[in-house]
C-alpha atoms as a PDB file:
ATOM      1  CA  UNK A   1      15.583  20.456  -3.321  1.00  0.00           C
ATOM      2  CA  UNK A   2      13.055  19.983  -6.138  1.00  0.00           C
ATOM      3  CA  UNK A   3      10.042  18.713  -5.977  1.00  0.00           C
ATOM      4  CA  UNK A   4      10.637  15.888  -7.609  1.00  0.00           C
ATOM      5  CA  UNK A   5      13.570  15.140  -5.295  1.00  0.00           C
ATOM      6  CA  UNK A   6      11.345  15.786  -2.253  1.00  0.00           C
ATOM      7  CA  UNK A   7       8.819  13.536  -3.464  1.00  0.00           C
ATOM      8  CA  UNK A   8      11.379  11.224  -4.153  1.00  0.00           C
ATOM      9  CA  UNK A   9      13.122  11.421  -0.576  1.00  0.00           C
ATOM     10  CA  UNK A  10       9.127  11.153   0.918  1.00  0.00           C
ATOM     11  CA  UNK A  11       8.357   7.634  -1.041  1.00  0.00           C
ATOM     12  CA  UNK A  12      11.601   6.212   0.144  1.00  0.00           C
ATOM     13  CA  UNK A  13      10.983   7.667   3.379  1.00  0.00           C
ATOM     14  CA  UNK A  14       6.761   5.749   3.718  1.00  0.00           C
ATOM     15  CA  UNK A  15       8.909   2.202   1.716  1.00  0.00           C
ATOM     16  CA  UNK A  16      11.332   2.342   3.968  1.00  0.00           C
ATOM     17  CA  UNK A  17      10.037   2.789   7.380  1.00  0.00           C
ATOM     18  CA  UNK A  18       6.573   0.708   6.305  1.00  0.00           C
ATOM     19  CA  UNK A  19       9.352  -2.220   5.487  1.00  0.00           C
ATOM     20  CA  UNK A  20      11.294  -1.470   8.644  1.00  0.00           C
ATOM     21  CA  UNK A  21       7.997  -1.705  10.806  1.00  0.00           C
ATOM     22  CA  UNK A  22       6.512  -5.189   8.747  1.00  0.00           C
ATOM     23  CA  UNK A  23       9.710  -6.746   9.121  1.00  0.00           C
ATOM     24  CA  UNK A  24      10.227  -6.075  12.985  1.00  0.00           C
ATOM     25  CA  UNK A  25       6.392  -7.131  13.570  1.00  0.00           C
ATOM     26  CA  UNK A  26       7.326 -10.129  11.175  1.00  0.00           C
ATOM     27  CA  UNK A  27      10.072 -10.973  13.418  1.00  0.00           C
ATOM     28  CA  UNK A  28       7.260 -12.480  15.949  1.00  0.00           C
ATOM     29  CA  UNK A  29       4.074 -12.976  13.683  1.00  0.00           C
ATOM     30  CA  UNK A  30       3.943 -14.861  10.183  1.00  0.00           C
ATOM     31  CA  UNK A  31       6.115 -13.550   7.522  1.00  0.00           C
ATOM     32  CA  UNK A  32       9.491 -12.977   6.303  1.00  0.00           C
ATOM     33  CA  UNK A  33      10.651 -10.606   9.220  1.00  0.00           C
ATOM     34  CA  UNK A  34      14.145 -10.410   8.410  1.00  0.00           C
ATOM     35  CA  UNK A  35      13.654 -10.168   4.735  1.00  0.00           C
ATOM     36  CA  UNK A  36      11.756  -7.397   5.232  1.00  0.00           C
ATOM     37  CA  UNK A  37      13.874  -5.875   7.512  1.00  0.00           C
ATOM     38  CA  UNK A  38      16.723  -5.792   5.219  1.00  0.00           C
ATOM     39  CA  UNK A  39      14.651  -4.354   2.838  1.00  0.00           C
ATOM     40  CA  UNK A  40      13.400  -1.331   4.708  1.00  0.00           C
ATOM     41  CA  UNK A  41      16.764  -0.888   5.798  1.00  0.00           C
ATOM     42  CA  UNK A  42      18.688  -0.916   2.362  1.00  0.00           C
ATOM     43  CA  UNK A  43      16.216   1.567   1.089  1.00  0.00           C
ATOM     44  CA  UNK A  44      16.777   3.605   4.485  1.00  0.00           C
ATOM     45  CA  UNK A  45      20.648   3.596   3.672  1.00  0.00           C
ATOM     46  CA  UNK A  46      19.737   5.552   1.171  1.00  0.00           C
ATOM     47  CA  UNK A  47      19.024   8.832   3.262  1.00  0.00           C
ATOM     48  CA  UNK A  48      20.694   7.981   6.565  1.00  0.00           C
ATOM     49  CA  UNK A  49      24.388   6.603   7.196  1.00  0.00           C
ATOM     50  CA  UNK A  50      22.668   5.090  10.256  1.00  0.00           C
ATOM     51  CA  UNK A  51      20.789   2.718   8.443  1.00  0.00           C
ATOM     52  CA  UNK A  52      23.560   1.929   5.667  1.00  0.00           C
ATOM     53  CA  UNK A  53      25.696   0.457   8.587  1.00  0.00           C
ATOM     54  CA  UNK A  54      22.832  -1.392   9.752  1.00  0.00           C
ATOM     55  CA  UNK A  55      22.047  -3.192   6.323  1.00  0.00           C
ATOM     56  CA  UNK A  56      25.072  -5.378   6.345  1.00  0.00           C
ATOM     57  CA  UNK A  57      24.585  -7.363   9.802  1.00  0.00           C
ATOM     58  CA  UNK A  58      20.886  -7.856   9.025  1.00  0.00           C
ATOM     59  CA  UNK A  59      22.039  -9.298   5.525  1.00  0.00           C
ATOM     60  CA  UNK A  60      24.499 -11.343   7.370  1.00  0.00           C
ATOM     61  CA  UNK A  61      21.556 -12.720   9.832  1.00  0.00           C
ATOM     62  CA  UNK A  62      18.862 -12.588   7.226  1.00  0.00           C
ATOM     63  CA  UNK A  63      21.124 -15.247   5.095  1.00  0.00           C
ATOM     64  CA  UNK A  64      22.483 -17.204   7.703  1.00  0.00           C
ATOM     65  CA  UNK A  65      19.041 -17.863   9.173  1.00  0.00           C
ATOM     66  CA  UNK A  66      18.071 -18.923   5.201  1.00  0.00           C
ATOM     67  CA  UNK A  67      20.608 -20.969   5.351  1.00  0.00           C
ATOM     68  CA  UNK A  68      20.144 -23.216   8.632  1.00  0.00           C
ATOM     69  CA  UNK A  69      16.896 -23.638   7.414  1.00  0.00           C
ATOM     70  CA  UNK A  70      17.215 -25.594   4.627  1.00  0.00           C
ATOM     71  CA  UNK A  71      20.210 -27.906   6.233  1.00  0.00           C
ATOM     72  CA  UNK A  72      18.156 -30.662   7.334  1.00  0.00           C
ATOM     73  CA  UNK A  73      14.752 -32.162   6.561  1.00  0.00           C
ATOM     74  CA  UNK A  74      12.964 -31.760   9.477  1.00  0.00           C
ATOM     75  CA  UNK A  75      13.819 -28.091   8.962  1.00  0.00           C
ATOM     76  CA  UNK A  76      12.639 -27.821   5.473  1.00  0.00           C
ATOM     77  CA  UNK A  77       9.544 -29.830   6.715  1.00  0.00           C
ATOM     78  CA  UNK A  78       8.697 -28.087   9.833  1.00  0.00           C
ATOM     79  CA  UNK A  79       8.745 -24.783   7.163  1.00  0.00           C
ATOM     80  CA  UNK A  80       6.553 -26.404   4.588  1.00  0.00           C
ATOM     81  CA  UNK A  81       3.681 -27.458   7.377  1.00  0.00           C
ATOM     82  CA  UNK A  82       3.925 -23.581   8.298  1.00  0.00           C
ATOM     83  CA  UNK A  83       2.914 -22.368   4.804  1.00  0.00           C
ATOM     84  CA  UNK A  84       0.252 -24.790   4.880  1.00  0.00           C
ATOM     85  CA  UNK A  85      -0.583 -23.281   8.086  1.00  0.00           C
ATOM     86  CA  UNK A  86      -0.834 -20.239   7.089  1.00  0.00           C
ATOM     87  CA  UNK A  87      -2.648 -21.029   3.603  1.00  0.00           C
ATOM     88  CA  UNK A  88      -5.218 -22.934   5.667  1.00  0.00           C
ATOM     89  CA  UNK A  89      -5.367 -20.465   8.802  1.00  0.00           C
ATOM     90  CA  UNK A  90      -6.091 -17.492   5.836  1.00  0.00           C
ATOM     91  CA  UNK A  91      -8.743 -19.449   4.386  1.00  0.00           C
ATOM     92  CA  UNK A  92     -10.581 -20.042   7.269  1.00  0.00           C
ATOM     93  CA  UNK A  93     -10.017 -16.298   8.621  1.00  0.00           C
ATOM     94  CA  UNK A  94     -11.588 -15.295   5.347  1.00  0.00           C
ATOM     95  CA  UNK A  95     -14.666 -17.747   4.935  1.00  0.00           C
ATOM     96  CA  UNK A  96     -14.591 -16.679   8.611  1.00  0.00           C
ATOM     97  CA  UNK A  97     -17.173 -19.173  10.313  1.00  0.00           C
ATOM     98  CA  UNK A  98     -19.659 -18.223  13.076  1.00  0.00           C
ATOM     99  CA  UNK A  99     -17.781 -17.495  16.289  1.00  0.00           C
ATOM    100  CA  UNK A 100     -17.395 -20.631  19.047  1.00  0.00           C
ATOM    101  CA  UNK A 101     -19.156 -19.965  21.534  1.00  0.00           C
ATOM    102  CA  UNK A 102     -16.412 -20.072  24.081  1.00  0.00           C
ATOM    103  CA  UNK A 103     -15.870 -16.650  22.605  1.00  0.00           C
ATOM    104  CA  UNK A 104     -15.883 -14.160  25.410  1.00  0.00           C
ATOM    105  CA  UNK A 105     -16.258 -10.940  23.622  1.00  0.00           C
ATOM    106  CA  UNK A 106     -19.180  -9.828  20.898  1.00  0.00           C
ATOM    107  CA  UNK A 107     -18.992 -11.644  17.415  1.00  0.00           C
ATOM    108  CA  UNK A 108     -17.632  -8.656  15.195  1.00  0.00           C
ATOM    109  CA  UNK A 109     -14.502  -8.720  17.411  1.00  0.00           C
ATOM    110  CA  UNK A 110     -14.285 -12.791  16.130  1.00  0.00           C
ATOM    111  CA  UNK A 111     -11.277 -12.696  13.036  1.00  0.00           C
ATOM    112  CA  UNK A 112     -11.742  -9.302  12.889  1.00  0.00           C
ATOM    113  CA  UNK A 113     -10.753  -8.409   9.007  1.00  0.00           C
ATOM    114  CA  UNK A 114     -12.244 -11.475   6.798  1.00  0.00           C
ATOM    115  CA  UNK A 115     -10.467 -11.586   3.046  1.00  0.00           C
ATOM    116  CA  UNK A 116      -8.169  -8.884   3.503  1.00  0.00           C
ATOM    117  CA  UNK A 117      -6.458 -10.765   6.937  1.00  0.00           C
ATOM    118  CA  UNK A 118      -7.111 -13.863   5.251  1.00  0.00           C
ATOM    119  CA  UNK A 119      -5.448 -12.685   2.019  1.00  0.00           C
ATOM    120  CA  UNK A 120      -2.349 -11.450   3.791  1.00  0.00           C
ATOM    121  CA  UNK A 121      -2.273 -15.014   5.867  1.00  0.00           C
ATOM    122  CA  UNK A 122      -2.278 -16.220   2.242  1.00  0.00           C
ATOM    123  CA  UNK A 123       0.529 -14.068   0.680  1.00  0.00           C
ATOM    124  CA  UNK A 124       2.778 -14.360   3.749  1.00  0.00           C
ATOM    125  CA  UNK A 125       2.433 -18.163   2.980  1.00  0.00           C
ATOM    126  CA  UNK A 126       3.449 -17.512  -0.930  1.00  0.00           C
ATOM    127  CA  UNK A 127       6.812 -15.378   0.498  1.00  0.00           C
ATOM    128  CA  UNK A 128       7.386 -18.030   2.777  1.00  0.00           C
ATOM    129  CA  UNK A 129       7.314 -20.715   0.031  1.00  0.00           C
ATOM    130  CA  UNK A 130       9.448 -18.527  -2.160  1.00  0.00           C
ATOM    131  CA  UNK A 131      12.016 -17.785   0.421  1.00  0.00           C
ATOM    132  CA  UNK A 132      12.059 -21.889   1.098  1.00  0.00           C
ATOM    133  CA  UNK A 133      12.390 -22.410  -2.841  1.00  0.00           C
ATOM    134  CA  UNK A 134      15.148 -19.860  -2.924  1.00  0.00           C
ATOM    135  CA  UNK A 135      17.214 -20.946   0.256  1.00  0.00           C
ATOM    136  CA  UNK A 136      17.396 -24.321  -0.452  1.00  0.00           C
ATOM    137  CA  UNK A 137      18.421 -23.757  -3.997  1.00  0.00           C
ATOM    138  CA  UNK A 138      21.182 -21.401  -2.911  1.00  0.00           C
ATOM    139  CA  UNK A 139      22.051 -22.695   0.352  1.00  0.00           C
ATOM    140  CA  UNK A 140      21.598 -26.764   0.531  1.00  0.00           C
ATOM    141  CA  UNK A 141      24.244 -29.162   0.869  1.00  0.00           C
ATOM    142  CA  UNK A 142      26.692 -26.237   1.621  1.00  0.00           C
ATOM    143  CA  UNK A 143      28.705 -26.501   4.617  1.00  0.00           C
ATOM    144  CA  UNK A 144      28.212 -23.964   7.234  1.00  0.00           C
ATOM    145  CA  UNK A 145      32.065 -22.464   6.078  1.00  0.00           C
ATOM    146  CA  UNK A 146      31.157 -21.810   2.563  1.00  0.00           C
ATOM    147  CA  UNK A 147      27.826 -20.460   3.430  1.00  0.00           C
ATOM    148  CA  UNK A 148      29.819 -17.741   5.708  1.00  0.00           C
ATOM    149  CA  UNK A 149      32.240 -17.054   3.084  1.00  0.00           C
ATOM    150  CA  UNK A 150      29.296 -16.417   0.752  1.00  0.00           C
ATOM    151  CA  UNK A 151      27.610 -14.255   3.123  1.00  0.00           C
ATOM    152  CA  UNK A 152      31.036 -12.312   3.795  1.00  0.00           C
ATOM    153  CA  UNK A 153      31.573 -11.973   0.081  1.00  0.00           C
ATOM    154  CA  UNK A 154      28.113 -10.684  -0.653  1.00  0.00           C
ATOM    155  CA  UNK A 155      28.396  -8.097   2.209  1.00  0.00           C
ATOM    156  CA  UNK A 156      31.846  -6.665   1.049  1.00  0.00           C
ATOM    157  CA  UNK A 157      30.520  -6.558  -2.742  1.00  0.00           C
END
């Protein structure tokens, strides 16, 4: 192997493993877990067979879920107040105010990161937004049929 294929095969290795790990923490903390997911996994596929017949059923679950969300108002509400959640939670984790003083622990521990938590808070909020934006411009008003036959024919092509 040359070096520029090792260094190759080392980048997709740190991409696809660092996506593999955001999306699975994303899964139960702010953020687009599945997205992610999918993402760490299709660059994965490229080294490993395991991954490449993982890729598919994430797709699969990664559109599906974009498409419930967008089926009905309250949905596409409930997402909206979260990425203003999350715009608002980053701001305040970055001006990062003195702690309460029901605090237990010493003040540094008291949102521990400032600007740089804050700032991913923040971006997680923009994904979120774009992932809303996208879904319901690809998936509303489409019955749950034709949303699975899109899914199948995106997975097979």
């Amino acid at each position: 192997m040359s070096g520029k294929g090792a260094a190759r095969r080392i980048l997709l290795e740190v991409v696809g493993w660092t996506l593999v790990l955001v999306g699975i923490a994303a899964l139960v903390l702010p953020g687009p877990g599945l997205l992610a997911l999918f993402a760490g996994l299709a660059v994965l596929s490229q080294q490993y067979a395991w991954a490449e017949r993982r890729v598919r059923p994430v797709e699969k679950a990664a559109k599906k879920a974009a498409a419930d969300s967008v089926q009905t108002w309250p949905r596409i509400i409930a997402s909206l107040l979260g990425v203003v959640w999350l715009v608002g939670l980053g701001i305040y984790w970055g001006i990062r105010p003195p702690a309460p003083e029901w605090w237990p622990l010493k003040d540094d521990y008291w949102l521990v990161g400032g600007w740089g938590t804050g700032g991913t808070l923040i971006g997680s909020a923009v994904i979120a937004l774009g992932m809303i934006v996208y879904s319901f411009r690809t998936y509303r008003g489409k019955s749950e049929e034709q949303v699975a036959a899109e899914v199948e024919a995106s997975s097979r092509g």
